[in-house]
N, C-alpha and C. Protein backbone atom coordinates (compact mmCIF):
# COMPACT_ATOMS: atom_id res chain seq x y z
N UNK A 1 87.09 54.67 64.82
CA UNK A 1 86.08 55.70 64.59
C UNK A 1 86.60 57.00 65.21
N UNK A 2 86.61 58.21 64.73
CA UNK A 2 87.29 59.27 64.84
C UNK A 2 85.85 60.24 65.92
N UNK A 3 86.49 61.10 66.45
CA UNK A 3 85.54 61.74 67.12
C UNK A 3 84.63 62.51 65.84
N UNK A 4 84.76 63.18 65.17
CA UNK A 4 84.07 63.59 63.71
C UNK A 4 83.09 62.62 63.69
N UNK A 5 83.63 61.12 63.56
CA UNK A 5 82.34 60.28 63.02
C UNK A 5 81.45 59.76 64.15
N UNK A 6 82.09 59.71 65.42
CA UNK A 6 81.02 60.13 66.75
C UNK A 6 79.84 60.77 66.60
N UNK A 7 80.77 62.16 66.40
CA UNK A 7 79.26 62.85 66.40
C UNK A 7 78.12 63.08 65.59
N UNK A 8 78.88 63.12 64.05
CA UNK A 8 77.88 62.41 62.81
C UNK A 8 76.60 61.25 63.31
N UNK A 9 77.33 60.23 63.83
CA UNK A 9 76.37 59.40 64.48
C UNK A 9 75.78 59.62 65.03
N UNK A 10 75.94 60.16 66.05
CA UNK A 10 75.21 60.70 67.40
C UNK A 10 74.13 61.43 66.55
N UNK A 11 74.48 61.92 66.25
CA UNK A 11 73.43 63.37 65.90
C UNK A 11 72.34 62.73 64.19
N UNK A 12 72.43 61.81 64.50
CA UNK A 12 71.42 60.89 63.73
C UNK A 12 70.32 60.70 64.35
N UNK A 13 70.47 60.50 65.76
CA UNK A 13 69.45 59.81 67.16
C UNK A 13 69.02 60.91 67.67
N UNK A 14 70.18 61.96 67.59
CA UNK A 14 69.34 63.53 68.66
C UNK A 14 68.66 64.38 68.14
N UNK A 15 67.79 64.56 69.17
CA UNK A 15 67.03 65.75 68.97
C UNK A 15 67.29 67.28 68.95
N UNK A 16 68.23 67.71 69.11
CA UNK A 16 69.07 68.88 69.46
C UNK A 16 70.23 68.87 69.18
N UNK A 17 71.09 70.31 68.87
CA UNK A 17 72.59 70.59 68.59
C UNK A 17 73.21 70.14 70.61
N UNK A 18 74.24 69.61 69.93
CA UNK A 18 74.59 69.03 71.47
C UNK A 18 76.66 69.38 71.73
N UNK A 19 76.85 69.11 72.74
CA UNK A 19 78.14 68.91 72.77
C UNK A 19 78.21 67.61 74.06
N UNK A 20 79.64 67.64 74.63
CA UNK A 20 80.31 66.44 75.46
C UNK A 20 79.86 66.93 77.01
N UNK A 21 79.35 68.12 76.95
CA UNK A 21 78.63 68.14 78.42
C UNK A 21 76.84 68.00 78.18
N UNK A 22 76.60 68.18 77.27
CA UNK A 22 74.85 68.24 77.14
C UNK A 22 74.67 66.40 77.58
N UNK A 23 73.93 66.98 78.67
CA UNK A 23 72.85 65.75 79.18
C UNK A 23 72.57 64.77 78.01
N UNK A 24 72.19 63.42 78.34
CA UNK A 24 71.42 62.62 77.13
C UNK A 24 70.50 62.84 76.74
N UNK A 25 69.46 62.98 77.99
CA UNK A 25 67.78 63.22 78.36
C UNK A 25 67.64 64.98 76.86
N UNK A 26 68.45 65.73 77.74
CA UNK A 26 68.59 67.00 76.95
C UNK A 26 68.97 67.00 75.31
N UNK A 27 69.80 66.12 74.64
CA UNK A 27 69.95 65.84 73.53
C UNK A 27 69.02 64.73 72.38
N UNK A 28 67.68 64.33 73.69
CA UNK A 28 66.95 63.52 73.14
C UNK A 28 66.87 61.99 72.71
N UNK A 29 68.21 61.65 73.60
CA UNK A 29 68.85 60.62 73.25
C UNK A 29 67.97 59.69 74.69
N UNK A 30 67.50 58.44 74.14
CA UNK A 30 67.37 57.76 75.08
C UNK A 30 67.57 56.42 75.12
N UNK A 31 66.89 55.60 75.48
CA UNK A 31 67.42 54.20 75.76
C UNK A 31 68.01 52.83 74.52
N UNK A 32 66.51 53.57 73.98
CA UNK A 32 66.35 52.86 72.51
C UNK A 32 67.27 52.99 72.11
N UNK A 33 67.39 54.42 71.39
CA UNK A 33 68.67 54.94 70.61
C UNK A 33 69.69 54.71 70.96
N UNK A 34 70.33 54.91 72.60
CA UNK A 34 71.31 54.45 72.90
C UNK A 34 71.57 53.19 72.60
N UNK A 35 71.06 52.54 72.53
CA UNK A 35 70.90 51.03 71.65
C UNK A 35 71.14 50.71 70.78
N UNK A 36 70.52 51.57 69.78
CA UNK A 36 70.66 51.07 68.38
C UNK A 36 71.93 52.42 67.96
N UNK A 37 72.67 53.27 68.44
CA UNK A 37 73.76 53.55 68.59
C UNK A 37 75.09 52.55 68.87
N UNK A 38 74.88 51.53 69.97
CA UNK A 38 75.71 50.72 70.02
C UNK A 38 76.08 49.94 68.82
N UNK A 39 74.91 49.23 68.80
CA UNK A 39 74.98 48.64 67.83
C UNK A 39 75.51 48.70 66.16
N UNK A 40 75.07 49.95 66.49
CA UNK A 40 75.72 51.17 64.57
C UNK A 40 77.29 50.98 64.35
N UNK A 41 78.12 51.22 65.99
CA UNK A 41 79.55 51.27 66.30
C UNK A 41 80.24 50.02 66.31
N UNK A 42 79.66 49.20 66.98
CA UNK A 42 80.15 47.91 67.48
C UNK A 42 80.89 47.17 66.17
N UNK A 43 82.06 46.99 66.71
CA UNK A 43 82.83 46.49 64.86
C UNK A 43 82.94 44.95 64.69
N UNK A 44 82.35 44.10 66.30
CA UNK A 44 82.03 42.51 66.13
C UNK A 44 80.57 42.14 66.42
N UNK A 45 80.16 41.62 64.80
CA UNK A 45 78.85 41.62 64.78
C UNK A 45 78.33 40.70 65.91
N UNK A 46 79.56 39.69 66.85
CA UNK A 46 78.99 38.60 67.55
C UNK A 46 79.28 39.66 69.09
N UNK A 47 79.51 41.23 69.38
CA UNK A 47 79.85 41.15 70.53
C UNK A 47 78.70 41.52 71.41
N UNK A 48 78.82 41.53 72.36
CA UNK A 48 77.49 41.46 73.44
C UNK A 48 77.31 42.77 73.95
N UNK A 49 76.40 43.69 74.09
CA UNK A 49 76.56 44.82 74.33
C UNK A 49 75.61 44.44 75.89
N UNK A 50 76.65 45.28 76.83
CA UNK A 50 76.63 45.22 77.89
C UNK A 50 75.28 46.48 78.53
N UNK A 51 73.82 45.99 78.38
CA UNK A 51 73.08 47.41 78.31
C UNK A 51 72.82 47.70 79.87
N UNK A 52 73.22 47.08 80.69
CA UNK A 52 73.24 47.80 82.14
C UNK A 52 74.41 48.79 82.03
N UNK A 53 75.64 48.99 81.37
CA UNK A 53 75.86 50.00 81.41
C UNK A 53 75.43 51.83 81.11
N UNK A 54 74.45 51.22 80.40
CA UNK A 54 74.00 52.26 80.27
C UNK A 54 72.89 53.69 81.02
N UNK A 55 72.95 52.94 82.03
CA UNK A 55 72.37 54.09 83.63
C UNK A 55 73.80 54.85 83.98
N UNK A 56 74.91 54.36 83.56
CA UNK A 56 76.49 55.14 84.24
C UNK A 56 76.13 56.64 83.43
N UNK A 57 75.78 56.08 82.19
CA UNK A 57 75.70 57.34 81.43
C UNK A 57 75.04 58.84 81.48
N UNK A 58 75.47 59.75 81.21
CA UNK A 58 74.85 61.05 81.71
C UNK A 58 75.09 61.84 80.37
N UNK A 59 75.81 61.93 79.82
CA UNK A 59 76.55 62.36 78.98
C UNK A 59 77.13 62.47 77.42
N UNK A 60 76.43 63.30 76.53
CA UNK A 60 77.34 62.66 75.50
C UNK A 60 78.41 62.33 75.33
N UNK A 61 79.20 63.54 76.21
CA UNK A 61 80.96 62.59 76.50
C UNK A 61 81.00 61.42 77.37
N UNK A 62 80.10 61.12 77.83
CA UNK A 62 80.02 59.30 78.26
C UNK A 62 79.48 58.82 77.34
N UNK A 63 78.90 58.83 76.84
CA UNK A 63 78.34 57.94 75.44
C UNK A 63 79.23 58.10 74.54
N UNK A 64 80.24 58.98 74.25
CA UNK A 64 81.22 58.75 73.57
C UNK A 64 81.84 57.96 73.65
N UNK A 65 82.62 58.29 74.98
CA UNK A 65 83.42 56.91 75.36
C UNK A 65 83.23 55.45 75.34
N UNK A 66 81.46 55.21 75.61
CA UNK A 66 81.22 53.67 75.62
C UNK A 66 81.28 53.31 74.31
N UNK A 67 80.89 54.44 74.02
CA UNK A 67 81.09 53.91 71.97
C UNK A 67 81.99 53.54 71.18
N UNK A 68 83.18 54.47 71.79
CA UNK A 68 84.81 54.18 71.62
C UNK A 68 85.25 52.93 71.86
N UNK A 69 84.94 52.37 73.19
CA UNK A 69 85.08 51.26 73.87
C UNK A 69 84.61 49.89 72.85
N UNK A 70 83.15 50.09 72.43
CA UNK A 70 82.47 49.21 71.56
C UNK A 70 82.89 49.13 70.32
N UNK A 71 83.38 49.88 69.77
CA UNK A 71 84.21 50.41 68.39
C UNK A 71 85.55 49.58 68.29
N UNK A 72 86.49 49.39 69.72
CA UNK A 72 87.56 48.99 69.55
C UNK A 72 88.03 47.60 69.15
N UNK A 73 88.99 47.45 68.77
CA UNK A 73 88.99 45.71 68.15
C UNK A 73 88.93 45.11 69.53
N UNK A 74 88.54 44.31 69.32
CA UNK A 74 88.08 42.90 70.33
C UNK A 74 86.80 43.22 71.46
N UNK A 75 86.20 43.96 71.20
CA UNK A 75 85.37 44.76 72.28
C UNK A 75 84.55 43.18 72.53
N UNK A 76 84.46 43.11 74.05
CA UNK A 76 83.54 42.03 74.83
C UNK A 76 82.24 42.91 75.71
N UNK A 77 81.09 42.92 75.88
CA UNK A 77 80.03 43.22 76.78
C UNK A 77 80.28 44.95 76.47
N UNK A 78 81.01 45.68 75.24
CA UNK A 78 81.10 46.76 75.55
C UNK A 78 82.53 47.35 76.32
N UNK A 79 83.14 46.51 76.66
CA UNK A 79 84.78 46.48 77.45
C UNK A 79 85.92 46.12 76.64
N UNK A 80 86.94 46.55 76.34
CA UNK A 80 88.22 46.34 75.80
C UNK A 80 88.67 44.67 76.35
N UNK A 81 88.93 44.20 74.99
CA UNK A 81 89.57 42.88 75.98
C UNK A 81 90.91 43.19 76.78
């Protein structure tokens, strides 16, 4: 998944024009969504999404990254094998 289609995604769930420093809270993005965001990315329908990670987050450029992470082949709990 290319950063382009990141933010396409992203900006499905937000409430606001955003970038990689705008807050979550501020982009309207919250728990739920962060959720059903994972889930949109995640490329193994059996993998486990790890949702205590998601308090680390502050960030759309942290939510990028976990998304990246979840996106990648073999992704476990949200983590690269």
């Amino acid at each position: 998944m290319t950063l382009l289609d990141l933010d396409t995604t992203i900006a499905k769930y937000a409430s606001v024009a955003f970038d990689d420093s705008t807050p979550l809270l501020e982009a309207g993005l919250e728990s739920l969504s962060l959720l059903r965001l994972a889930v949109e990315v995640a490329t193994d329908d059996d993998a486990e999404i790890d949702a205590t990670r998601l308090v680390d987050l502050r960030t759309v450029g942290d939510l990028k990254g976990w998304l990246r992470e979840l996106a990648s082949t073999g992704a476990v709990d949200g983590r690269p094998r």
